[in-house]
C-alpha atoms as a PDB file:
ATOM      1  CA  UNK A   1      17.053 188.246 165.506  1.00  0.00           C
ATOM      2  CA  UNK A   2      14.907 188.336 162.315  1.00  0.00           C
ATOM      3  CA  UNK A   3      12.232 190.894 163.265  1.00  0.00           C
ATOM      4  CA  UNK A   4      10.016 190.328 160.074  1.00  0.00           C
ATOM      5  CA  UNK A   5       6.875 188.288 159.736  1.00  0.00           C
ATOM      6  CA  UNK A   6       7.050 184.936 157.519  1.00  0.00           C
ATOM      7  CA  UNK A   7       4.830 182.733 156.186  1.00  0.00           C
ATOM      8  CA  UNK A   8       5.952 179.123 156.517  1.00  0.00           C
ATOM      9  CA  UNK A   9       5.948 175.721 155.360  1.00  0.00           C
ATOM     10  CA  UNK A  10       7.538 172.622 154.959  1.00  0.00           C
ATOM     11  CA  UNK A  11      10.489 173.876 152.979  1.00  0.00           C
ATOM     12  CA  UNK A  12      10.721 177.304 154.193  1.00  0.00           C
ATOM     13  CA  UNK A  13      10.694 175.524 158.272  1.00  0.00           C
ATOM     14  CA  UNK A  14      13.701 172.986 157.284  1.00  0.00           C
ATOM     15  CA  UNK A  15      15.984 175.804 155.805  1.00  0.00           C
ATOM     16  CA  UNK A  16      14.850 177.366 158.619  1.00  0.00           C
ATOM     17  CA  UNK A  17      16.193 175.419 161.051  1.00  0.00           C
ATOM     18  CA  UNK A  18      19.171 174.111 159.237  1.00  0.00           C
ATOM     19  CA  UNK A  19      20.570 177.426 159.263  1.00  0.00           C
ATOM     20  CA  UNK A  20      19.647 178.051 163.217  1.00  0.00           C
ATOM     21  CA  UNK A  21      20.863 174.819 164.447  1.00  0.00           C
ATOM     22  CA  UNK A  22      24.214 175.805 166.028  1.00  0.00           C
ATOM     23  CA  UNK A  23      23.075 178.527 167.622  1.00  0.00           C
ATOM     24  CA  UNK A  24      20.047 176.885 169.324  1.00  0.00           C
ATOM     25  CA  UNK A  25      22.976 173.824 170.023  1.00  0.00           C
ATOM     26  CA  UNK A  26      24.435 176.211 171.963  1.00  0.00           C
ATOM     27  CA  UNK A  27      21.549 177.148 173.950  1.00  0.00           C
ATOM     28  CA  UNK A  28      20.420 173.738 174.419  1.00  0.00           C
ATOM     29  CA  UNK A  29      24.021 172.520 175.428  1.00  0.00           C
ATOM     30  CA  UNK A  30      24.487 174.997 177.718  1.00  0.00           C
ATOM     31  CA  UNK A  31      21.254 174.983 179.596  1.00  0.00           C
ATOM     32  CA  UNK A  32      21.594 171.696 179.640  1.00  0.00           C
ATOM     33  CA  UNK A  33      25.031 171.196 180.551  1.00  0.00           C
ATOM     34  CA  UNK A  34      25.820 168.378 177.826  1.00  0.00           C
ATOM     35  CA  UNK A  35      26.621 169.202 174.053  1.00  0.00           C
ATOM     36  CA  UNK A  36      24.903 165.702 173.798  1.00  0.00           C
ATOM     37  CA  UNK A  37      21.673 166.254 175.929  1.00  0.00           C
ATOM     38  CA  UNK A  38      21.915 169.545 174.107  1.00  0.00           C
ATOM     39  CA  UNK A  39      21.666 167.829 170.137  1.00  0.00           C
ATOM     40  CA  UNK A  40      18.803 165.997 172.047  1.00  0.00           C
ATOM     41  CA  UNK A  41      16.793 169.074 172.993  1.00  0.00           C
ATOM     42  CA  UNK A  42      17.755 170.414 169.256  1.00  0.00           C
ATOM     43  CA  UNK A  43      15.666 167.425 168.040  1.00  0.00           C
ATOM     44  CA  UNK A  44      12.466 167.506 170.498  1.00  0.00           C
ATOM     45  CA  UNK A  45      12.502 171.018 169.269  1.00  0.00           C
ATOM     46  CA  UNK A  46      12.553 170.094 165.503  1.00  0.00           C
ATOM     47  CA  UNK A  47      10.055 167.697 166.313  1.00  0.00           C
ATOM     48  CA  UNK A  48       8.133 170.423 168.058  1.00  0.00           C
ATOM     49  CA  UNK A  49       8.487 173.004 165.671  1.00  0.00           C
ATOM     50  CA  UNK A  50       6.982 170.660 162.369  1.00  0.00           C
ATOM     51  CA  UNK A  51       3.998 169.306 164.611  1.00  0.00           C
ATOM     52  CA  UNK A  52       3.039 172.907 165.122  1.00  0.00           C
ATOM     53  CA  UNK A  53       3.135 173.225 161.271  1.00  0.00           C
ATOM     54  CA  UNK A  54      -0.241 173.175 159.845  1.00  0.00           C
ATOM     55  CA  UNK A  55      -0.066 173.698 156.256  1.00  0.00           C
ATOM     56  CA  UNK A  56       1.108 176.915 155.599  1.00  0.00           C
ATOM     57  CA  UNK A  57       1.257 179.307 158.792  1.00  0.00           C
ATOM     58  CA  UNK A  58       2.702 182.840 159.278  1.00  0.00           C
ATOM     59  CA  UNK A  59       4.663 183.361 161.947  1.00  0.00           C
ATOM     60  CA  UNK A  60       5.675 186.427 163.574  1.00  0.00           C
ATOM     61  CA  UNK A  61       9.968 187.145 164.343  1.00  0.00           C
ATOM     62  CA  UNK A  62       9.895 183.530 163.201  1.00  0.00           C
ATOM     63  CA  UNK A  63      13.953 182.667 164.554  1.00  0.00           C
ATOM     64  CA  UNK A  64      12.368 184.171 167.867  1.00  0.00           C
ATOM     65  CA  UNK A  65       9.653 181.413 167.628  1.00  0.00           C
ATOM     66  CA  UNK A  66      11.755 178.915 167.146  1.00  0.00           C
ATOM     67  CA  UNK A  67      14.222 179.905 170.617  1.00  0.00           C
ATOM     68  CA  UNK A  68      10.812 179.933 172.696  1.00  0.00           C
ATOM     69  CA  UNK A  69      10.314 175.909 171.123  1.00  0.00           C
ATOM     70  CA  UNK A  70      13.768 175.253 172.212  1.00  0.00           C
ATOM     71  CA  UNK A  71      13.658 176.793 175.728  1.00  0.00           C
ATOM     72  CA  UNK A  72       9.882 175.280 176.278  1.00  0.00           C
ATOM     73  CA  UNK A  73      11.972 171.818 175.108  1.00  0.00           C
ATOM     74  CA  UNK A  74      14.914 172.799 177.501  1.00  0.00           C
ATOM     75  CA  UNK A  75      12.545 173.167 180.312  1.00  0.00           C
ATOM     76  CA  UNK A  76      10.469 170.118 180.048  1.00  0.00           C
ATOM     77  CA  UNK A  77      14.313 168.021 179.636  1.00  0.00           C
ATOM     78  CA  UNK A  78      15.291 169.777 183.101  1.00  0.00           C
ATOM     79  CA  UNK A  79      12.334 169.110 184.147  1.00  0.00           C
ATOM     80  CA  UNK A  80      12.292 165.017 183.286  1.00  0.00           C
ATOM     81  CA  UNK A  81      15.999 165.137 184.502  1.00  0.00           C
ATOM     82  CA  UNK A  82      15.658 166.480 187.887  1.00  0.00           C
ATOM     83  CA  UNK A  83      11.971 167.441 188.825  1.00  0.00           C
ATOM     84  CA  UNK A  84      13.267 170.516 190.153  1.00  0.00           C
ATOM     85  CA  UNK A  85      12.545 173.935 189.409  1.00  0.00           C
ATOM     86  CA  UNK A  86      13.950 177.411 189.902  1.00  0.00           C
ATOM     87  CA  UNK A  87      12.332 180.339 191.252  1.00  0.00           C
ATOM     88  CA  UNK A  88      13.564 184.118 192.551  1.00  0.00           C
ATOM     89  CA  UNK A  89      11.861 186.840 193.949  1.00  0.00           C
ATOM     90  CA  UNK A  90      11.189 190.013 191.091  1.00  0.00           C
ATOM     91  CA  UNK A  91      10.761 192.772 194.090  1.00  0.00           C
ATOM     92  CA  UNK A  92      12.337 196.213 193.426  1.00  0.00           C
ATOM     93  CA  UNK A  93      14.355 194.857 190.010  1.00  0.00           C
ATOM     94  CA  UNK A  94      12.693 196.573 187.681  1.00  0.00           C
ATOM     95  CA  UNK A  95      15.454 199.569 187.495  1.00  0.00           C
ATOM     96  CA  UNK A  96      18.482 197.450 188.365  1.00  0.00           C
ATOM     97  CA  UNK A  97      21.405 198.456 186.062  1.00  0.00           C
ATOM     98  CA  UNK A  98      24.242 196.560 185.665  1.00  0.00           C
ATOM     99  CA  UNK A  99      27.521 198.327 184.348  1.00  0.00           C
ATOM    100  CA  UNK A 100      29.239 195.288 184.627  1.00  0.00           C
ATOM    101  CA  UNK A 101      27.574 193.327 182.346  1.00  0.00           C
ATOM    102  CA  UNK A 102      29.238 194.112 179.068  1.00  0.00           C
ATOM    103  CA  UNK A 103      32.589 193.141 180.830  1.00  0.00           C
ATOM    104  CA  UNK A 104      30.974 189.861 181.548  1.00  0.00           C
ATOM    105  CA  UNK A 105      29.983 189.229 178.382  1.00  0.00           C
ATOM    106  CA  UNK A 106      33.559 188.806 177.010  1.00  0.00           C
ATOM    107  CA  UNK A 107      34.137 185.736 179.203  1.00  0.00           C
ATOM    108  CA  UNK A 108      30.742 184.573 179.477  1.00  0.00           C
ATOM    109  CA  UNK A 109      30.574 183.411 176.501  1.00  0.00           C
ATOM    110  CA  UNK A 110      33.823 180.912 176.970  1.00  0.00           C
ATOM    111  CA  UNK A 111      33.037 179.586 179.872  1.00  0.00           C
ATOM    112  CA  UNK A 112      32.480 175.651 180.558  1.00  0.00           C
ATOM    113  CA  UNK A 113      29.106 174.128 180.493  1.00  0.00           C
ATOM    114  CA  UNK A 114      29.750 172.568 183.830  1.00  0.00           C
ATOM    115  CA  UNK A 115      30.125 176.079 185.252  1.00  0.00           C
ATOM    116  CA  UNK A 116      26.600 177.095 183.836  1.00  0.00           C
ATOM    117  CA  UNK A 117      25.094 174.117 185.799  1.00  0.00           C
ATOM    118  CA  UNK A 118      25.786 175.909 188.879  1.00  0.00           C
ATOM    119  CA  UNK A 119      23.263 178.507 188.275  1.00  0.00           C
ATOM    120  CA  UNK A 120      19.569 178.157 188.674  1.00  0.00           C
ATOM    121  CA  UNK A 121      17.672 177.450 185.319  1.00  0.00           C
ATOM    122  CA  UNK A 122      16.099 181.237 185.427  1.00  0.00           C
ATOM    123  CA  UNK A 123      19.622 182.863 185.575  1.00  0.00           C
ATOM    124  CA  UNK A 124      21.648 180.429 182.663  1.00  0.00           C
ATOM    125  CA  UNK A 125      18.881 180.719 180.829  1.00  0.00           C
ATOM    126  CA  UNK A 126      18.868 184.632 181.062  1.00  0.00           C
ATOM    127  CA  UNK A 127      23.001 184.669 181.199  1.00  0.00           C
ATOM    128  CA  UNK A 128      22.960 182.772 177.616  1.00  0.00           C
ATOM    129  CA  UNK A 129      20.140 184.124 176.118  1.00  0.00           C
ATOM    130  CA  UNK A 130      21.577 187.563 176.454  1.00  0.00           C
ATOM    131  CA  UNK A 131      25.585 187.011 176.629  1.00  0.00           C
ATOM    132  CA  UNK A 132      26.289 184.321 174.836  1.00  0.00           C
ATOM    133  CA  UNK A 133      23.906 184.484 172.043  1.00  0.00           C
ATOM    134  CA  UNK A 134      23.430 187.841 172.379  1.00  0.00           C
ATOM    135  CA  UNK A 135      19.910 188.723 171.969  1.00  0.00           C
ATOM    136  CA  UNK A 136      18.408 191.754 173.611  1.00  0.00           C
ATOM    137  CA  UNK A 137      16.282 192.019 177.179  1.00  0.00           C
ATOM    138  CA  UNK A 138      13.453 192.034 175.046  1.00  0.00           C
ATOM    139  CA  UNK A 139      14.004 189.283 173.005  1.00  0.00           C
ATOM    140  CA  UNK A 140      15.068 187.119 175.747  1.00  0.00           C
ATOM    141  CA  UNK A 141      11.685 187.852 177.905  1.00  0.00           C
ATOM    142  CA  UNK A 142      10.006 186.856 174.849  1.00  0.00           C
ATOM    143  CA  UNK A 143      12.231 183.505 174.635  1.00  0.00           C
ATOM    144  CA  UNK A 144      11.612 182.641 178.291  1.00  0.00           C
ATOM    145  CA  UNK A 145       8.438 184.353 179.050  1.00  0.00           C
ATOM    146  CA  UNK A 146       9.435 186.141 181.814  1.00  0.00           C
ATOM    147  CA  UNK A 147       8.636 189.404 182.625  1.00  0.00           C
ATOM    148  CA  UNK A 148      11.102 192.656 182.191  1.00  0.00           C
ATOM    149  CA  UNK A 149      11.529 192.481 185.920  1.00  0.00           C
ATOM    150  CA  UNK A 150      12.353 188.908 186.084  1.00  0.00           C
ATOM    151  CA  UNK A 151      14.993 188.905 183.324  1.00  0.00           C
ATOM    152  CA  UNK A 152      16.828 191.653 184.207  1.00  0.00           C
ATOM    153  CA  UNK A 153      17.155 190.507 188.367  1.00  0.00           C
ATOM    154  CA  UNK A 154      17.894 186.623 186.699  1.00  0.00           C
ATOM    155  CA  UNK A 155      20.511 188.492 184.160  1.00  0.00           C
ATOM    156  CA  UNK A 156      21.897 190.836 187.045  1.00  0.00           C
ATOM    157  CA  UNK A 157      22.575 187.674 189.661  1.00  0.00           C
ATOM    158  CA  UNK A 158      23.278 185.121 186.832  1.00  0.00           C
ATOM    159  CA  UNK A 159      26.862 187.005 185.919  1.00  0.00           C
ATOM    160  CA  UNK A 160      27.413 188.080 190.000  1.00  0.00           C
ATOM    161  CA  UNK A 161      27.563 184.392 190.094  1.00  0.00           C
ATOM    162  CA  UNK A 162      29.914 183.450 186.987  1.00  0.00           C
ATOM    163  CA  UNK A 163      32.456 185.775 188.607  1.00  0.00           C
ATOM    164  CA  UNK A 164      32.429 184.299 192.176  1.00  0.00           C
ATOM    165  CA  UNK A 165      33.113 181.004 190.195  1.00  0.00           C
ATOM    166  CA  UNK A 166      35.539 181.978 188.108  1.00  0.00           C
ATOM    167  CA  UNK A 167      37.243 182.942 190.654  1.00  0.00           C
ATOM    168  CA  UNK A 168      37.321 179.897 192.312  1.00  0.00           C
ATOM    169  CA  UNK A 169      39.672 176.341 191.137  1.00  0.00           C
ATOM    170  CA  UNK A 170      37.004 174.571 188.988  1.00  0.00           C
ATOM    171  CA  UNK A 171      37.773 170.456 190.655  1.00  0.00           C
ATOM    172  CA  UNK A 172      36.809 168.112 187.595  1.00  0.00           C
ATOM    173  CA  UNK A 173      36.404 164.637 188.227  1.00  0.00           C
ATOM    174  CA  UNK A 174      38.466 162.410 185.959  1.00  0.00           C
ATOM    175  CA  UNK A 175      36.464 160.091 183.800  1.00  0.00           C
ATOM    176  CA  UNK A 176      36.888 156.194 183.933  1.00  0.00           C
ATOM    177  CA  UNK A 177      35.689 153.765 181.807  1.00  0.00           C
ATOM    178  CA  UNK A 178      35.001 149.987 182.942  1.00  0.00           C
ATOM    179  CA  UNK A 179      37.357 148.013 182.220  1.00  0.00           C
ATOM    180  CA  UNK A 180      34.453 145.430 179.739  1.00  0.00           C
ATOM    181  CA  UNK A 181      33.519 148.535 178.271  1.00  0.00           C
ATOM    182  CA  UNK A 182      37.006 150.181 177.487  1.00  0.00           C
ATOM    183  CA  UNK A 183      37.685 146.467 175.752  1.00  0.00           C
ATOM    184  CA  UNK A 184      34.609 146.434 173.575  1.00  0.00           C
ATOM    185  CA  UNK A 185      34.984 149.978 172.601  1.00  0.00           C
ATOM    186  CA  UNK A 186      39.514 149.563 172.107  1.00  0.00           C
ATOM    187  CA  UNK A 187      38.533 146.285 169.771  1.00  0.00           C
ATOM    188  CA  UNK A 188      35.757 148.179 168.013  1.00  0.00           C
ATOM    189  CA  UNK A 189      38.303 151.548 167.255  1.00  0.00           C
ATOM    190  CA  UNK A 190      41.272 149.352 166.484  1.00  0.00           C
ATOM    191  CA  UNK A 191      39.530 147.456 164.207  1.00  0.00           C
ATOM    192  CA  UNK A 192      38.177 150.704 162.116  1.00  0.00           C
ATOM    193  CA  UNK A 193      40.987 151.993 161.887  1.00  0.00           C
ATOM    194  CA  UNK A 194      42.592 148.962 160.378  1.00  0.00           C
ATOM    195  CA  UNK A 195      40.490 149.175 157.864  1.00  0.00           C
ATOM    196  CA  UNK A 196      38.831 145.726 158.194  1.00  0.00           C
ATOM    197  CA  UNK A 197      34.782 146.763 158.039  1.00  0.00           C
ATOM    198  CA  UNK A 198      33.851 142.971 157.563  1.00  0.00           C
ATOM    199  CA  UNK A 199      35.455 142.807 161.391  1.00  0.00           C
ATOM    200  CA  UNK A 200      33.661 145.714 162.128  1.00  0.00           C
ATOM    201  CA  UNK A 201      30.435 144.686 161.084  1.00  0.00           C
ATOM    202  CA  UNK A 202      30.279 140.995 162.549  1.00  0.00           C
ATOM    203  CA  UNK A 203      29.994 143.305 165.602  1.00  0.00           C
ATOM    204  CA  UNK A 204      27.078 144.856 165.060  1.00  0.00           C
ATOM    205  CA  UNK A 205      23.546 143.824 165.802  1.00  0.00           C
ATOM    206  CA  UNK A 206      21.632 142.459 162.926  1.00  0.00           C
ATOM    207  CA  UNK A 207      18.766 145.452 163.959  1.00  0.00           C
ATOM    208  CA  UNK A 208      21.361 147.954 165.031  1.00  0.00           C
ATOM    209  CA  UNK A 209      20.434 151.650 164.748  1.00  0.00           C
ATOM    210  CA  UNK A 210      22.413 154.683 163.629  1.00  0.00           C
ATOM    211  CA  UNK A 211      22.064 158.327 163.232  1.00  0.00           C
ATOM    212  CA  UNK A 212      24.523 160.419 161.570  1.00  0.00           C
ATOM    213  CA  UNK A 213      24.027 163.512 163.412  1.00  0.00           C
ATOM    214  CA  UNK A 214      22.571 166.558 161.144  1.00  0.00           C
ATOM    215  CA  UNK A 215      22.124 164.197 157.861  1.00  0.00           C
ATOM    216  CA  UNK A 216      20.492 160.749 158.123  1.00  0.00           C
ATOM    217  CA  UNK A 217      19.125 157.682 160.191  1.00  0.00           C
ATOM    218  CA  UNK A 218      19.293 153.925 159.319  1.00  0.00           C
ATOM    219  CA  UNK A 219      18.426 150.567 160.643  1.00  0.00           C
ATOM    220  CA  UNK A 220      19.497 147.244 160.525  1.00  0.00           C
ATOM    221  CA  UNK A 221      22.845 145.569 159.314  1.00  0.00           C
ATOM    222  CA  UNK A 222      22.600 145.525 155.669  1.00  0.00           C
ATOM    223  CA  UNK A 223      21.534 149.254 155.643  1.00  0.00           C
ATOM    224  CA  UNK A 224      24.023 150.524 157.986  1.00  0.00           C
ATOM    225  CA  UNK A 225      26.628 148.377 155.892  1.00  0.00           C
ATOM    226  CA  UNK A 226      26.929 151.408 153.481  1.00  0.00           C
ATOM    227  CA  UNK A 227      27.805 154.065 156.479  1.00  0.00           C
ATOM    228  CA  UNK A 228      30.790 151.656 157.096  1.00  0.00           C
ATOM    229  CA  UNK A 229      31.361 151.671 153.139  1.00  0.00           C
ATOM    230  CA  UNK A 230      31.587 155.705 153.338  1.00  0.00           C
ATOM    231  CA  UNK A 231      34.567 155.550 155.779  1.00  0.00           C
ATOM    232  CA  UNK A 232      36.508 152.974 153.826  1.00  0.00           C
ATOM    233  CA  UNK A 233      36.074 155.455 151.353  1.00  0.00           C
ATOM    234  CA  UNK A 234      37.632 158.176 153.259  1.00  0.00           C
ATOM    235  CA  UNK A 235      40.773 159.303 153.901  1.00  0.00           C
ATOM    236  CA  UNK A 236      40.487 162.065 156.308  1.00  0.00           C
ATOM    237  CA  UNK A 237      39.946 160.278 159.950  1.00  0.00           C
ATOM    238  CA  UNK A 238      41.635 157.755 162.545  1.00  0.00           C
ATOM    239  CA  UNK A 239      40.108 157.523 165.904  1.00  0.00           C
ATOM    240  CA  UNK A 240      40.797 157.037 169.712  1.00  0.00           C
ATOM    241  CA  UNK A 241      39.027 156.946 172.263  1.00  0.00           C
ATOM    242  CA  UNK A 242      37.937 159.568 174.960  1.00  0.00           C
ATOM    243  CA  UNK A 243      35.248 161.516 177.233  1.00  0.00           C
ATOM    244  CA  UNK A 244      32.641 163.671 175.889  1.00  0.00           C
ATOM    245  CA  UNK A 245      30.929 165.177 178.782  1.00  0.00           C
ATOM    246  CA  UNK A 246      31.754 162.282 180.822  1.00  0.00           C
ATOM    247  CA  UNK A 247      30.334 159.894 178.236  1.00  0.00           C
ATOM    248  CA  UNK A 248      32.914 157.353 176.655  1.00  0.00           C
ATOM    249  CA  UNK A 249      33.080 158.365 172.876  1.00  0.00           C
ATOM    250  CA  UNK A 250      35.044 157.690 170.078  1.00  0.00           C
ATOM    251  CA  UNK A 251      37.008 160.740 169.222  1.00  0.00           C
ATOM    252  CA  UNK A 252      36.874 161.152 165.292  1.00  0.00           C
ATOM    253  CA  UNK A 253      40.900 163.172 164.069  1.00  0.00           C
ATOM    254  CA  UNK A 254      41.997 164.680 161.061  1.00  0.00           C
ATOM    255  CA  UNK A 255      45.036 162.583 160.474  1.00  0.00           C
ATOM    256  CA  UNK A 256      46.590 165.349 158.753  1.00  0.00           C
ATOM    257  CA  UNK A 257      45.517 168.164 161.111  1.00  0.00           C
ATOM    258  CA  UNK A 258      48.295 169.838 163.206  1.00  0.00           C
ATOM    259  CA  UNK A 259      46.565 169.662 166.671  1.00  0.00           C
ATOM    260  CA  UNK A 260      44.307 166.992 168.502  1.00  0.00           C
ATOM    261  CA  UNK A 261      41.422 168.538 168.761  1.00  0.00           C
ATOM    262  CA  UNK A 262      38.737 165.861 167.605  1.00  0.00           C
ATOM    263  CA  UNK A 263      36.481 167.020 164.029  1.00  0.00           C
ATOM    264  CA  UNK A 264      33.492 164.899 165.692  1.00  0.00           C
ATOM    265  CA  UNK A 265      32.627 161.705 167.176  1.00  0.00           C
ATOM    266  CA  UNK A 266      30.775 158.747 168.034  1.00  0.00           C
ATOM    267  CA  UNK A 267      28.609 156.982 170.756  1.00  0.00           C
ATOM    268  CA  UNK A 268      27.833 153.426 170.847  1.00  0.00           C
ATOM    269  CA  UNK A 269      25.495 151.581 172.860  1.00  0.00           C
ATOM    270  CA  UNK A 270      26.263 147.571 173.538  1.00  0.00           C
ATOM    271  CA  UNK A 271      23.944 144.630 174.271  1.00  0.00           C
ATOM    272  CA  UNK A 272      26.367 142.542 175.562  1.00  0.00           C
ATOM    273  CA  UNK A 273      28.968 141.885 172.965  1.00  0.00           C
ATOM    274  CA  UNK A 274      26.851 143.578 170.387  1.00  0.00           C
ATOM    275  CA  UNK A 275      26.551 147.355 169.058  1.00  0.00           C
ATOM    276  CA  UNK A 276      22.979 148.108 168.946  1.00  0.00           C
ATOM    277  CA  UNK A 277      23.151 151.710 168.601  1.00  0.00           C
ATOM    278  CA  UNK A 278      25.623 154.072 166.579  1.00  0.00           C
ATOM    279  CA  UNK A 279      25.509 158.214 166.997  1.00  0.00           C
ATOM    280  CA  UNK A 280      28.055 159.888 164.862  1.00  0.00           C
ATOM    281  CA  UNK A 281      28.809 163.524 165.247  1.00  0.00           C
ATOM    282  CA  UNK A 282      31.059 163.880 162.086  1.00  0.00           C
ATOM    283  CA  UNK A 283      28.611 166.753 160.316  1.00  0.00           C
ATOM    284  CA  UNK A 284      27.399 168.062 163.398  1.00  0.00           C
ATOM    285  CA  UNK A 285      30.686 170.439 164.551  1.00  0.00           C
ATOM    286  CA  UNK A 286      28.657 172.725 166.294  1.00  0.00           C
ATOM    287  CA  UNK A 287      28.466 170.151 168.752  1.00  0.00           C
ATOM    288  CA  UNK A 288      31.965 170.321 170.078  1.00  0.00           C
ATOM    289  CA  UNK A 289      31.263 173.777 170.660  1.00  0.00           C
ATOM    290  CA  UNK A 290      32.023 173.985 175.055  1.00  0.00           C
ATOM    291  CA  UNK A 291      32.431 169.882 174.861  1.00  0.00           C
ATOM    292  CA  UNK A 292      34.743 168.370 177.944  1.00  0.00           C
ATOM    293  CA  UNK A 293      36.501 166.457 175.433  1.00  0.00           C
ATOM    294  CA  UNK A 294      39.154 164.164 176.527  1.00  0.00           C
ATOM    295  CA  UNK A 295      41.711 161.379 175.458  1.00  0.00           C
ATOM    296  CA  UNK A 296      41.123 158.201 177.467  1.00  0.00           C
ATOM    297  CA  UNK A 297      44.837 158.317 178.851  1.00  0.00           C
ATOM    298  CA  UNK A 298      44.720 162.247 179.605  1.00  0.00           C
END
């Protein structure tokens, strides 16, 4: 972590964060359990981070600033998501030593997002903080505000756990899709990849909304008409469709590319018959970073 002092502003906060986002993605993703809920919690902390901008302000180990915005963000999503909140004694952990922990560290870091959801919010956060992203006990009791105490006993039980489930067969529900849905969504893919955009955009809500993840929003039909222009431009996609986290996606593929592992992709959102919202992941690759990512027909 940057240990200096900065002053900041407008600029200096945007380069900022453009150059922290994946690693706060993978925070956010894996506290939350969903690379999408993760890009979410990314956002809010954006958001966050500029309305505590007042003019010019210095801020002290400014990246570590920034994590304590995104866990404060992380906690209020749990919080909204489940009203439920974790808590663990701190008696007699103030010496604990874990020899292990290195070890841990190697697979830590690859394991799934659904696994992390089995721990209590103090130990992931600890576990990720310190393993995955690899920040020091001090830093992360200055991300989470907990004390020495707390982090180390959370960090200490937070990996005991990981190995018990590692150990055991991880059962993973298999996605389905409704059978309107899977129609709207096979009509809407087919259709793009034939090329025909005029097609494409009869189906599209005259007010529909889209964000291209990491670079730009629009609204309404005739300005979202030059997002579909872009891909008619390009060469360098087809797409199918699939399971992001459980969420029915379009997966976005490298023609070209020698495996099927998806480059990005997209989620709609129908009013009836009609797309009224558009996410596309295409610039945002950190996000497929510990994604469940699956072909519908896997």
């Amino acid at each position: 972590m940057n240990a200096s002092t900065q002053k900041l502003d407008r600029p200096a906060l945007d380069a900022m964060l453009a150059g922290l986002r994946p690693r706060l993605h993978r925070y956010c993703a894996r506290m939350s359990g969903s690379v999408i809920d993760g890009e979410d919690i990314v956002q809010e902390t954006f958001v966050k981070a500029l309305n505590a901008l007042d003019g010019n302000i210095t801020v002290e180990q400014p990246e570590r600033w920034l994590f304590r915005i995104a866990h404060n963000a992380t906690q209020d999503h749990l919080r909204r998501r489940s009203r439920e909140r974790s808590r663990m004694s701190e008696a007699d952990m103030t010496t604990i030593e874990d020899p292990s922990g290195r070890a841990d560290a190697r697979h830590i870091a690859q394991t799934s997002l659904r696994t992390f959801m089995q721990l209590p919010v103090a130990h992931r956060s600890a576990v990720i903080l310190a393993d995955v992203l690899g920040l020091s006990l001090h830093e992360t009791c200055d991300v989470t505000g907990a004390t020495l105490a707390a982090t180390k006993a959370a960090l200490h039980r937070g990996r005991a756990q990981l190995r018990s489930l590692a150990a055991e067969p991880e059962e993973i529900a298999r996605p389905a899709l409704d059978a309107d849905d899977e129609k709207r969504l096979r009509r809407y893919v087919d259709l793009f990849n034939a090329r025909d955009f005029d097609a494409v955009r009869a189906l599209v809500a005259e007010d529909v909304q889209l964000e291209v993840v990491n670079r730009t929003r629009m609204r309404g039909k005739a300005e979202v008409s030059n997002y579909f222009g872009n891909y008619d431009r390009a060469v360098d996609w087809v797409l199918s469709l699939g399971f992001v986290d459980g969420n029915p996606a379009i997966l976005v593929h490298d023609p070209a590319g020698s495996d099927l592992k998806p480059r990005g992709f997209m989620l709609l959102q129908w009013l009836e018959d009609e797309v009224v919202s558009i996410r596309d992941f295409r610039y945002a690759p950190y996000c497929l970073d510990g994604a469940d990512i699956r072909g519908l027909d896997e």
